[in-house]
ModelCIF file with pLDDT and N, C-alpha, C, O atoms, coordinates in Angstrom:
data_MODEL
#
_entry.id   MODEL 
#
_entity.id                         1 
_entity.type                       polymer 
_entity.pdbx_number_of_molecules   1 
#
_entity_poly.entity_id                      1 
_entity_poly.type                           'polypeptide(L)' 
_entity_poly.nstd_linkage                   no 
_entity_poly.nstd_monomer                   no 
_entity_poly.pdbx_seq_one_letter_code       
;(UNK)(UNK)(UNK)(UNK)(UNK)(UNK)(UNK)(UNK)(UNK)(UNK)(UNK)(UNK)(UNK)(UNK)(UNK)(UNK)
(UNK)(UNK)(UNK)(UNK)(UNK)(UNK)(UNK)(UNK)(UNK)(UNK)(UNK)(UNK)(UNK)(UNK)(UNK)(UNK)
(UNK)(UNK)(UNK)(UNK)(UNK)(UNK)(UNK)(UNK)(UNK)(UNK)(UNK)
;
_entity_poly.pdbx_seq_one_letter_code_can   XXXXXXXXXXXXXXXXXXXXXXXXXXXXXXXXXXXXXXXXXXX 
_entity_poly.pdbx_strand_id                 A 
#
loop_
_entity_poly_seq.entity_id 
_entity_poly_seq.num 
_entity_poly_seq.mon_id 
_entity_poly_seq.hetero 
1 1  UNK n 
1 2  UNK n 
1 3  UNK n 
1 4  UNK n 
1 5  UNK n 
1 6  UNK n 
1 7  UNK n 
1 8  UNK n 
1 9  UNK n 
1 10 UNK n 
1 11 UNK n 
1 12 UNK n 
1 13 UNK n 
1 14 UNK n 
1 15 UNK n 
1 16 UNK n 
1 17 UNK n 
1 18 UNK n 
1 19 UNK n 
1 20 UNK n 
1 21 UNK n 
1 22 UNK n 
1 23 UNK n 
1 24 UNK n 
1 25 UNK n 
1 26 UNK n 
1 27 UNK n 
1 28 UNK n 
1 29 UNK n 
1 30 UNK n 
1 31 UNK n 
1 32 UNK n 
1 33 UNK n 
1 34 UNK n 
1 35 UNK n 
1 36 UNK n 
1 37 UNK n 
1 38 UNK n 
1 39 UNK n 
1 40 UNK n 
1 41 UNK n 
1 42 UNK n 
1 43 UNK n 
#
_struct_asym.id          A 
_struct_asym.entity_id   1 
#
loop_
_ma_qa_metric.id 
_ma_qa_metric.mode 
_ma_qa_metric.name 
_ma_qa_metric.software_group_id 
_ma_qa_metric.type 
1 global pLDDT . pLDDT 
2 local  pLDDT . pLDDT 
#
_ma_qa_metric_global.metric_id      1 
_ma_qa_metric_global.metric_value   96.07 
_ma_qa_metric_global.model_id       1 
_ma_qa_metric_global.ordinal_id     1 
#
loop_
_ma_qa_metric_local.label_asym_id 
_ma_qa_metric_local.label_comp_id 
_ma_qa_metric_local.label_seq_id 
_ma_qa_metric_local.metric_id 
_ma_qa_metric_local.metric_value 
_ma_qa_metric_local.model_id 
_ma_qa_metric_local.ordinal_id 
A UNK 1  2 91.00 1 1  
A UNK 2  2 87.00 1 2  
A UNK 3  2 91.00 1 3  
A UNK 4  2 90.00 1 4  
A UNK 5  2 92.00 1 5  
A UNK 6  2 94.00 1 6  
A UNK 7  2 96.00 1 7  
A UNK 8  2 96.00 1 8  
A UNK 9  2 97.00 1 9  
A UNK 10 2 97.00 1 10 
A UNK 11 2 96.00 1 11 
A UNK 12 2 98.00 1 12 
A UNK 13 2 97.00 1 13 
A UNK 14 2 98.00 1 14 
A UNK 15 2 98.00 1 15 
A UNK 16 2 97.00 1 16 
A UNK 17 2 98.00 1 17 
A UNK 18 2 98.00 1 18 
A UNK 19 2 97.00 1 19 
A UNK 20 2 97.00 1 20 
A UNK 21 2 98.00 1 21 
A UNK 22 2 98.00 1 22 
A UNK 23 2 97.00 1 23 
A UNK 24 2 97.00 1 24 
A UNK 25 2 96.00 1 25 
A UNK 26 2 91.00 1 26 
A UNK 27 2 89.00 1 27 
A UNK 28 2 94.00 1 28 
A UNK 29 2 95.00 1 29 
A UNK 30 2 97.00 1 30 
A UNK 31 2 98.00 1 31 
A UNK 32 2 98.00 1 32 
A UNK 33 2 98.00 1 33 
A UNK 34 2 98.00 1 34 
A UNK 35 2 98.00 1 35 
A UNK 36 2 98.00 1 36 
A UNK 37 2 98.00 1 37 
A UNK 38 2 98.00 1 38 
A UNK 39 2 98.00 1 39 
A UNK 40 2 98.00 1 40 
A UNK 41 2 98.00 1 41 
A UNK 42 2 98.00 1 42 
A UNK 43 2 98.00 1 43 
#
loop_
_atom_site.group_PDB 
_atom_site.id 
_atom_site.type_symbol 
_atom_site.label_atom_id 
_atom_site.label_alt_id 
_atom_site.label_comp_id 
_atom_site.label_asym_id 
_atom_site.label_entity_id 
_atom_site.label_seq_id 
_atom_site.pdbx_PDB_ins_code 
_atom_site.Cartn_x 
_atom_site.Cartn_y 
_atom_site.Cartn_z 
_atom_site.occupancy 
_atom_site.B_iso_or_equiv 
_atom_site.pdbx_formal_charge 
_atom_site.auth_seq_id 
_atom_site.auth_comp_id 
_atom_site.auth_asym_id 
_atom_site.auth_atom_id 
_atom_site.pdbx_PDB_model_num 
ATOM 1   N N  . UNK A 1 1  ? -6.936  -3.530  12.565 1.00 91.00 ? 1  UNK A N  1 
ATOM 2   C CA . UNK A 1 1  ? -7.944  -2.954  13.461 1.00 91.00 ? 1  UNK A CA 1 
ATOM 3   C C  . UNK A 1 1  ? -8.888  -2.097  12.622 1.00 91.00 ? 1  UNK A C  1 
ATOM 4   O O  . UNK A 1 1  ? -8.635  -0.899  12.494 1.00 91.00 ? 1  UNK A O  1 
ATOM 5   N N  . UNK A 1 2  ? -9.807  -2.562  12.126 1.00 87.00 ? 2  UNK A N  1 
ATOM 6   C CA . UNK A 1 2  ? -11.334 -1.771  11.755 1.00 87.00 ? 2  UNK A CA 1 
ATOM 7   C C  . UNK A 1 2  ? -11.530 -0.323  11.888 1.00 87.00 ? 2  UNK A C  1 
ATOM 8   O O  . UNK A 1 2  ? -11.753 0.508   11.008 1.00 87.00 ? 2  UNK A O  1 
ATOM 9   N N  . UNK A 1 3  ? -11.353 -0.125  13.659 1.00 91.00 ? 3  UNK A N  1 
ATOM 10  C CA . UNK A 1 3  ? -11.559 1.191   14.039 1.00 91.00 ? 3  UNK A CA 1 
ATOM 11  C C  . UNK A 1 3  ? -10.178 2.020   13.555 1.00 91.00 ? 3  UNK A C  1 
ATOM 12  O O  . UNK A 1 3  ? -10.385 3.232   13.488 1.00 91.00 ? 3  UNK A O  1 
ATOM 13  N N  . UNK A 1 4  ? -9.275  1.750   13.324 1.00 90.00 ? 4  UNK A N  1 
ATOM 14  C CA . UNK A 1 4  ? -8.309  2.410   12.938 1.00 90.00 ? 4  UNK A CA 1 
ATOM 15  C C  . UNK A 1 4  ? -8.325  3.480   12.204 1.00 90.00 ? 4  UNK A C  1 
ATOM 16  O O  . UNK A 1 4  ? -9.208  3.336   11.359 1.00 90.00 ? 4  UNK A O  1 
ATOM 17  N N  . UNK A 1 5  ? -7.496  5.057   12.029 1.00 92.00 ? 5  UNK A N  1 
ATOM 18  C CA . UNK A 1 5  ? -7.709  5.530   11.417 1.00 92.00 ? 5  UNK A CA 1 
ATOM 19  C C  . UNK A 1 5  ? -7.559  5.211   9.775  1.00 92.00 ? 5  UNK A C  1 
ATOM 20  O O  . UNK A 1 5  ? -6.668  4.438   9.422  1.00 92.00 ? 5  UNK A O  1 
ATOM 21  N N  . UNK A 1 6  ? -8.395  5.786   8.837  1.00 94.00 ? 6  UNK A N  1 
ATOM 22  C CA . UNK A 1 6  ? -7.625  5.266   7.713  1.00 94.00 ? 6  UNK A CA 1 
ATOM 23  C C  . UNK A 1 6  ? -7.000  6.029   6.524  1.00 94.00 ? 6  UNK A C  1 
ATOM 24  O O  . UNK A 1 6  ? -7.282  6.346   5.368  1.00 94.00 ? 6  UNK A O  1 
ATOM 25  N N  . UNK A 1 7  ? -5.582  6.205   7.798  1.00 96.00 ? 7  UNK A N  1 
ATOM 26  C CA . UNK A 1 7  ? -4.738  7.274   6.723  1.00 96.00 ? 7  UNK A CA 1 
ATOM 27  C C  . UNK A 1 7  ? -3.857  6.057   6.484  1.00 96.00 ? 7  UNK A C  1 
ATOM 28  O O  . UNK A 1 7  ? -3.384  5.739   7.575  1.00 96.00 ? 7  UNK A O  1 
ATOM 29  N N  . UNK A 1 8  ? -3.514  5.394   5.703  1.00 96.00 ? 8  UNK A N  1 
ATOM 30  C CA . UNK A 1 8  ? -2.975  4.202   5.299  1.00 96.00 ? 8  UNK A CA 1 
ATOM 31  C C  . UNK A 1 8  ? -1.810  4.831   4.105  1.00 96.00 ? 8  UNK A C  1 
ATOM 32  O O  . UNK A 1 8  ? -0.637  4.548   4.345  1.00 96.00 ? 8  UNK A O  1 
ATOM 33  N N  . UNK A 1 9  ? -2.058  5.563   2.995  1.00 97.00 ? 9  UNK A N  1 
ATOM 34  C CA . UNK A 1 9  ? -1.655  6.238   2.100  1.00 97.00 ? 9  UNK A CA 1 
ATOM 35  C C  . UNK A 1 9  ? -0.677  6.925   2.658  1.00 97.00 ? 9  UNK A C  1 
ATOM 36  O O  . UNK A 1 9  ? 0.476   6.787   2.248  1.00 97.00 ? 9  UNK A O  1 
ATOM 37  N N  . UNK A 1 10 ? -1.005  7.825   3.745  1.00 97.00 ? 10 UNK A N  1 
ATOM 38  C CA . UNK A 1 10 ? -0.380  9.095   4.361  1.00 97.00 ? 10 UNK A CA 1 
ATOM 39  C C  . UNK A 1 10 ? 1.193   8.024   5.048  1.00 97.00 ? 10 UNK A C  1 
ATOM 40  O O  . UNK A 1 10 ? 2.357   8.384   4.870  1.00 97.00 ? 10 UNK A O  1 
ATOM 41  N N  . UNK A 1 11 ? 0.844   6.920   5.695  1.00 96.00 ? 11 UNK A N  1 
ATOM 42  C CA . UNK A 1 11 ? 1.702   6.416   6.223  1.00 96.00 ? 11 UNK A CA 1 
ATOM 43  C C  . UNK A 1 11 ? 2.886   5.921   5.369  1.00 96.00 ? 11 UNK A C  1 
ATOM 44  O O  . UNK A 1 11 ? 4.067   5.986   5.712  1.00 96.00 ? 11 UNK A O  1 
ATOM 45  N N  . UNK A 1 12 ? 2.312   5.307   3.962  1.00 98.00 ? 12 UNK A N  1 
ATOM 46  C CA . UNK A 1 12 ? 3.596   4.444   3.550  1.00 98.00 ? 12 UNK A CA 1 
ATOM 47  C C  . UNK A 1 12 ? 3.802   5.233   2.087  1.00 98.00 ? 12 UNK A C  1 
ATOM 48  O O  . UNK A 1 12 ? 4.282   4.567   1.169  1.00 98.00 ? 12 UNK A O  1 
ATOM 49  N N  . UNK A 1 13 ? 3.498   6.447   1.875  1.00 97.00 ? 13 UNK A N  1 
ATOM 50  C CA . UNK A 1 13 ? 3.545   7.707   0.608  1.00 97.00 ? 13 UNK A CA 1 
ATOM 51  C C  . UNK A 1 13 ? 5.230   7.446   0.949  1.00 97.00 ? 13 UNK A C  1 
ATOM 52  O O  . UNK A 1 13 ? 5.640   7.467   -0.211 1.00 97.00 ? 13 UNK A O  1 
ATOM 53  N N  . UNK A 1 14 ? 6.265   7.253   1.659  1.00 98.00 ? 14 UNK A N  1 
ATOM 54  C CA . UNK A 1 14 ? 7.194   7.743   1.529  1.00 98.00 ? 14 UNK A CA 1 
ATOM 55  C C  . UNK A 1 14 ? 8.086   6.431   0.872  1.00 98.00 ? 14 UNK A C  1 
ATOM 56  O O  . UNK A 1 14 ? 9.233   6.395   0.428  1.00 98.00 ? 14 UNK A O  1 
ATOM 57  N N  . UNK A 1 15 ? 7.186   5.520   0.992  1.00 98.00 ? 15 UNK A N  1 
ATOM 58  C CA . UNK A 1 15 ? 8.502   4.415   -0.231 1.00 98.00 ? 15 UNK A CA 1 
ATOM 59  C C  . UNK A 1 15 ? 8.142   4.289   -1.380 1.00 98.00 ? 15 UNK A C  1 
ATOM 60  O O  . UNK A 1 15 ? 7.066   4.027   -1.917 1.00 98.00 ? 15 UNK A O  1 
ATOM 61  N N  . UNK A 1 16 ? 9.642   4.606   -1.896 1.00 97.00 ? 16 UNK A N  1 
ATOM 62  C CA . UNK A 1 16 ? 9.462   4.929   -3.396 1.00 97.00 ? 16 UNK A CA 1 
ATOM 63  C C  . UNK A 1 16 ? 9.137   3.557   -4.226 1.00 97.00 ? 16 UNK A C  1 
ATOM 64  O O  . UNK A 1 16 ? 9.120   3.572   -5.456 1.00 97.00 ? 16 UNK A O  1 
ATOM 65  N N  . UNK A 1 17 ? 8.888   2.407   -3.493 1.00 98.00 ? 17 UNK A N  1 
ATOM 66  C CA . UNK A 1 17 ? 8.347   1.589   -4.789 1.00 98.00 ? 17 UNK A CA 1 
ATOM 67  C C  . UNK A 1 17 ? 7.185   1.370   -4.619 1.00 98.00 ? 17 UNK A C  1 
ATOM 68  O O  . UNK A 1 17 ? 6.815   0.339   -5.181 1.00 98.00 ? 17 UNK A O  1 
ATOM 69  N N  . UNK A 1 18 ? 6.354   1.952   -4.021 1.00 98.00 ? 18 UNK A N  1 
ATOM 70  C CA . UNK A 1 18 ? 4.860   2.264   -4.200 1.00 98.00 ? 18 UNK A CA 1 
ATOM 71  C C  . UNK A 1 18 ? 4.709   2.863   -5.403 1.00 98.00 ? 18 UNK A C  1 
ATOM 72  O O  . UNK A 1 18 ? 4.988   4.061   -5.382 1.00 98.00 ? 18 UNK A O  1 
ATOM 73  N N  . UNK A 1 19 ? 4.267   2.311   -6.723 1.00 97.00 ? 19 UNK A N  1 
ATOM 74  C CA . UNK A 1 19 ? 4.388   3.124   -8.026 1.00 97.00 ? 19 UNK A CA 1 
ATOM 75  C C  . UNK A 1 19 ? 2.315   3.879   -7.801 1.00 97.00 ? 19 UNK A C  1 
ATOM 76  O O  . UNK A 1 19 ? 1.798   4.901   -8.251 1.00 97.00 ? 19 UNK A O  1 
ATOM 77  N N  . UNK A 1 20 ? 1.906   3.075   -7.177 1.00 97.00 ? 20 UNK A N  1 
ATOM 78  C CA . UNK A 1 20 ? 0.137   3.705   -7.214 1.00 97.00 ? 20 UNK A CA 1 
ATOM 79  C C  . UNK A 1 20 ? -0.530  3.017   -5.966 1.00 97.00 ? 20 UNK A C  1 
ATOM 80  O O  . UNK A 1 20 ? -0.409  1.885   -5.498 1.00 97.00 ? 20 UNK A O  1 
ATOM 81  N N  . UNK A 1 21 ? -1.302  4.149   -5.585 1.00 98.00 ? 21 UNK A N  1 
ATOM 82  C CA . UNK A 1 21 ? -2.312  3.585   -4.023 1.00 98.00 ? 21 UNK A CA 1 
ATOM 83  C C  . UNK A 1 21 ? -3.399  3.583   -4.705 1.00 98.00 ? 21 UNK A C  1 
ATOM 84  O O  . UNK A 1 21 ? -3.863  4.669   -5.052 1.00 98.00 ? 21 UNK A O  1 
ATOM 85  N N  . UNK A 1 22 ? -4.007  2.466   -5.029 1.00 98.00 ? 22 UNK A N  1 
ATOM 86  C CA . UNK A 1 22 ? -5.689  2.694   -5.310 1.00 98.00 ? 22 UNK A CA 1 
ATOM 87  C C  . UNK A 1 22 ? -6.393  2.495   -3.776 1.00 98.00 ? 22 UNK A C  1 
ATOM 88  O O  . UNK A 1 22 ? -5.884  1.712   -2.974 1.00 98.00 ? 22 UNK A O  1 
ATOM 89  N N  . UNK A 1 23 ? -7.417  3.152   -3.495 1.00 97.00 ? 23 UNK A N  1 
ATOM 90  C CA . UNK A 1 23 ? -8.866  3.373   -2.296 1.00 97.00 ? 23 UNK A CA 1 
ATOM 91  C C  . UNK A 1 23 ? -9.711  2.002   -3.489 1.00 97.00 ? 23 UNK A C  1 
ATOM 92  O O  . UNK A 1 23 ? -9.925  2.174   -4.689 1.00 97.00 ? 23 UNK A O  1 
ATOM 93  N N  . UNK A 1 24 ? -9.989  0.939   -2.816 1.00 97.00 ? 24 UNK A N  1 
ATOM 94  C CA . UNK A 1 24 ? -11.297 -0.056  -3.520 1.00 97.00 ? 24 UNK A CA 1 
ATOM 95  C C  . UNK A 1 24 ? -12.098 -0.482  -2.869 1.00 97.00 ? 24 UNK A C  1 
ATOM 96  O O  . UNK A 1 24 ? -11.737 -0.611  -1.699 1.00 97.00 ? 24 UNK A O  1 
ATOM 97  N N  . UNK A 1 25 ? -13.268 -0.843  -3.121 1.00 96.00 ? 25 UNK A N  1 
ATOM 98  C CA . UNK A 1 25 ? -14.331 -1.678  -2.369 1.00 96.00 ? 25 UNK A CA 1 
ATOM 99  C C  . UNK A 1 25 ? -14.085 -3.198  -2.410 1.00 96.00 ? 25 UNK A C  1 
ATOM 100 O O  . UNK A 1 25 ? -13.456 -3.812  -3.272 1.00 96.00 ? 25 UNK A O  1 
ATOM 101 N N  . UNK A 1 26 ? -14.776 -3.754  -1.178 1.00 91.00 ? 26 UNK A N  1 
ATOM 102 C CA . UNK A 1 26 ? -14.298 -4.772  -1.271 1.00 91.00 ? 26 UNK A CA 1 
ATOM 103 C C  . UNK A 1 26 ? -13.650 -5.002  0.836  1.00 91.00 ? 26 UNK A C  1 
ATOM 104 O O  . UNK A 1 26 ? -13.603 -4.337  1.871  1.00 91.00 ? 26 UNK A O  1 
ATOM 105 N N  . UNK A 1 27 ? -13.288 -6.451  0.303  1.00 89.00 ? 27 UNK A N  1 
ATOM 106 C CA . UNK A 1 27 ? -12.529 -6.966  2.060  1.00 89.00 ? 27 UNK A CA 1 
ATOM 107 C C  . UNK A 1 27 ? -11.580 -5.956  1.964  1.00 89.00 ? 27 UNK A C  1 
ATOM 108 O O  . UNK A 1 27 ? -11.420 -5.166  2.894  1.00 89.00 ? 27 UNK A O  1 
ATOM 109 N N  . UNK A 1 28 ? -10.832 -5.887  0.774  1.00 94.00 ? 28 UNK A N  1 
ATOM 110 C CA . UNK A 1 28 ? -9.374  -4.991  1.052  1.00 94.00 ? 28 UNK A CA 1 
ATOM 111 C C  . UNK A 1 28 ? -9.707  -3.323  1.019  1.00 94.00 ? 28 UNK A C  1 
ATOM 112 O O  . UNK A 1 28 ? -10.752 -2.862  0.560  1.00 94.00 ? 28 UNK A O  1 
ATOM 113 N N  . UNK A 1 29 ? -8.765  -2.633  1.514  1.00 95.00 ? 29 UNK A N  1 
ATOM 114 C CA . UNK A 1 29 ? -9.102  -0.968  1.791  1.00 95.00 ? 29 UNK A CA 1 
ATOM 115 C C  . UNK A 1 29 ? -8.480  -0.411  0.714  1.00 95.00 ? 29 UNK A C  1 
ATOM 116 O O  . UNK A 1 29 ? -9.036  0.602   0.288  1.00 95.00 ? 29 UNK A O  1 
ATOM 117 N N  . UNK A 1 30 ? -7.210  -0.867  -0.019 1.00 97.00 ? 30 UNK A N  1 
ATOM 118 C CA . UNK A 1 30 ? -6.349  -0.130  -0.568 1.00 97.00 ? 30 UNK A CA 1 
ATOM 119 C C  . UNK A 1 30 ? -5.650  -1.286  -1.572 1.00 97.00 ? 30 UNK A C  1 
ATOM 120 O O  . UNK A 1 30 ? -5.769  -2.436  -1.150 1.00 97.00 ? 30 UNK A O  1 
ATOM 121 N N  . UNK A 1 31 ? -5.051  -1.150  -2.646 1.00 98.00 ? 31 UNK A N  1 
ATOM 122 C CA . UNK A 1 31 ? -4.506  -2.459  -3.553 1.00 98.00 ? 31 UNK A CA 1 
ATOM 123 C C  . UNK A 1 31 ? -3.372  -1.241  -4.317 1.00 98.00 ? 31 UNK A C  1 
ATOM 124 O O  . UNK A 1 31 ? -3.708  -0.300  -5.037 1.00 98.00 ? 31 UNK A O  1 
ATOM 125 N N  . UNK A 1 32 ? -2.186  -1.563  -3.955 1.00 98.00 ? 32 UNK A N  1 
ATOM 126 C CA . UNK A 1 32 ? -0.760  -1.048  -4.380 1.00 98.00 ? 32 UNK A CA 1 
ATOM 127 C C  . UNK A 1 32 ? -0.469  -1.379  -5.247 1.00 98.00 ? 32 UNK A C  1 
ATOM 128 O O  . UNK A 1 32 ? -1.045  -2.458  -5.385 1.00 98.00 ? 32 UNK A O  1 
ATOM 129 N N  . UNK A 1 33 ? 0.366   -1.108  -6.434 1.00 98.00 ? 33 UNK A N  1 
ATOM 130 C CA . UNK A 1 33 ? 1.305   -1.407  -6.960 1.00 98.00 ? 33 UNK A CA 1 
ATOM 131 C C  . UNK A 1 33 ? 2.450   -0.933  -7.574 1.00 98.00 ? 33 UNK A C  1 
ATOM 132 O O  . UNK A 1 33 ? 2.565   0.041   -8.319 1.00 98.00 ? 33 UNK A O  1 
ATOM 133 N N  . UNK A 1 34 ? 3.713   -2.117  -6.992 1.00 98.00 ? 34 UNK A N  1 
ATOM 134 C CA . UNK A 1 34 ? 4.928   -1.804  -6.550 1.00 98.00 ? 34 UNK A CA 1 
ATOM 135 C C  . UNK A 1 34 ? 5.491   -2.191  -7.595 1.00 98.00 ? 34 UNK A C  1 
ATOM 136 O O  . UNK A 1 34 ? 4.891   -2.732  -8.523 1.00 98.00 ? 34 UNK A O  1 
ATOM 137 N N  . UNK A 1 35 ? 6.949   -1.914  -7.563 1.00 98.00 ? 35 UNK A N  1 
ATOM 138 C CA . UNK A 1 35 ? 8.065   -2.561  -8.359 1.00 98.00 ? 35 UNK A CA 1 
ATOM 139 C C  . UNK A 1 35 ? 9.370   -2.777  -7.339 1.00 98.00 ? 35 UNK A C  1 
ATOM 140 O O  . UNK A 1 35 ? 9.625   -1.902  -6.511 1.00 98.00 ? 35 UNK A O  1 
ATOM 141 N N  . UNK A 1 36 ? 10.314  -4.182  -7.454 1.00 98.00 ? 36 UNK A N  1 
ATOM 142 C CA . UNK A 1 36 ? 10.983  -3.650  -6.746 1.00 98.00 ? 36 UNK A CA 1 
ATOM 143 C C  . UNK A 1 36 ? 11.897  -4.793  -7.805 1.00 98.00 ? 36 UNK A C  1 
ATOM 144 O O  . UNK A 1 36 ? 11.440  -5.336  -8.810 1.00 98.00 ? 36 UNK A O  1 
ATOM 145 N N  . UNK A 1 37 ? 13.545  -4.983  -7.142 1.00 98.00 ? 37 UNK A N  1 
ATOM 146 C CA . UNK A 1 37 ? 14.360  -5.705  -7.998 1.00 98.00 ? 37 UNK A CA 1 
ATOM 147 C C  . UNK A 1 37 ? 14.713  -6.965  -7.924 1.00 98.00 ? 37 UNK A C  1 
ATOM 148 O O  . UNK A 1 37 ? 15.557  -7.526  -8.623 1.00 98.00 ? 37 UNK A O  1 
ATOM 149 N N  . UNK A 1 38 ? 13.861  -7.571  -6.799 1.00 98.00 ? 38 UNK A N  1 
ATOM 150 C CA . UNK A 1 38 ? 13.825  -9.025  -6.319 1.00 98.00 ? 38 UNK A CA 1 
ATOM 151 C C  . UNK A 1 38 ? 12.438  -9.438  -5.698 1.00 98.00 ? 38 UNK A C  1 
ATOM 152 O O  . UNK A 1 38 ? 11.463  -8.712  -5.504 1.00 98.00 ? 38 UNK A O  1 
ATOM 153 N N  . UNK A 1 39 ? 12.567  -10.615 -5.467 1.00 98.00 ? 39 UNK A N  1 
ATOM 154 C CA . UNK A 1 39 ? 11.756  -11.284 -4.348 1.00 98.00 ? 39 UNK A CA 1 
ATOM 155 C C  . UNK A 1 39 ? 11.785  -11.019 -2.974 1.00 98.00 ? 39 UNK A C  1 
ATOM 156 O O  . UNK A 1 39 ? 10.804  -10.867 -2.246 1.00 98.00 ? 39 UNK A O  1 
ATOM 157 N N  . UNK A 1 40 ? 13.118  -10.967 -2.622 1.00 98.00 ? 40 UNK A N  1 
ATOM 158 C CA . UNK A 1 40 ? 13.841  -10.715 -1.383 1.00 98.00 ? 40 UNK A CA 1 
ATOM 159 C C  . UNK A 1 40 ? 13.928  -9.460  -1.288 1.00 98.00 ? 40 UNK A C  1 
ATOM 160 O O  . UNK A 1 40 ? 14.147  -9.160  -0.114 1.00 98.00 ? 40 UNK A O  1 
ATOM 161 N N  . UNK A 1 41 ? 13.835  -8.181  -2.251 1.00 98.00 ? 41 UNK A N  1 
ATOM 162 C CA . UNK A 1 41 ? 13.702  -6.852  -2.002 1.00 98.00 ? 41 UNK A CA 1 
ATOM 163 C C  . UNK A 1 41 ? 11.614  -6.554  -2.015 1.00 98.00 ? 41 UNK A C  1 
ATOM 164 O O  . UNK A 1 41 ? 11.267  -5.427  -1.663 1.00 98.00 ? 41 UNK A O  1 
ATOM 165 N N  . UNK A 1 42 ? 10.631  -7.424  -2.353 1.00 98.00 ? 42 UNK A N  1 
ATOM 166 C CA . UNK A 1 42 ? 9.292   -7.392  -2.025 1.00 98.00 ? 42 UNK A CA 1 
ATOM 167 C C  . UNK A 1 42 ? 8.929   -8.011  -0.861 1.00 98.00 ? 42 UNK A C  1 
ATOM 168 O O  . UNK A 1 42 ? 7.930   -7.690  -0.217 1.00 98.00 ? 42 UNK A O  1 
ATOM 169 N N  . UNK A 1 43 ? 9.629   -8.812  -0.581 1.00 98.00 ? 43 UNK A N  1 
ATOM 170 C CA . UNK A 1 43 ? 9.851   -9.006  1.217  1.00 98.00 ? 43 UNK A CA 1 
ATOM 171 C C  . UNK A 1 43 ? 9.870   -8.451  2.175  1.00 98.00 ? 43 UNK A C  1 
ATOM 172 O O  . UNK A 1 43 ? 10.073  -9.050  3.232  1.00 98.00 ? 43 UNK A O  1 
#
């Protein structure tokens, strides 16, 4: 939803395999990157 607020960061700050939140321009709002110990744990 567009109109949405956009605390996006504020919402998912609490999982720890969020290693970085970048803010970018562009279609996308935000571009993460994670680590985790599987496929099935990035799921």
């Amino acid at each position: 939803d567009p109109a949405a607020p956009d605390d996006y960061p504020k919402r998912i700050e609490h999982l720890p395999q969020i290693e970085a939140c970048y803010s970018v321009a562009g279609e996308e709002s935000y571009i993460l990157r994670v680590r985790v110990a599987s496929p099935l744990a990035l799921e």
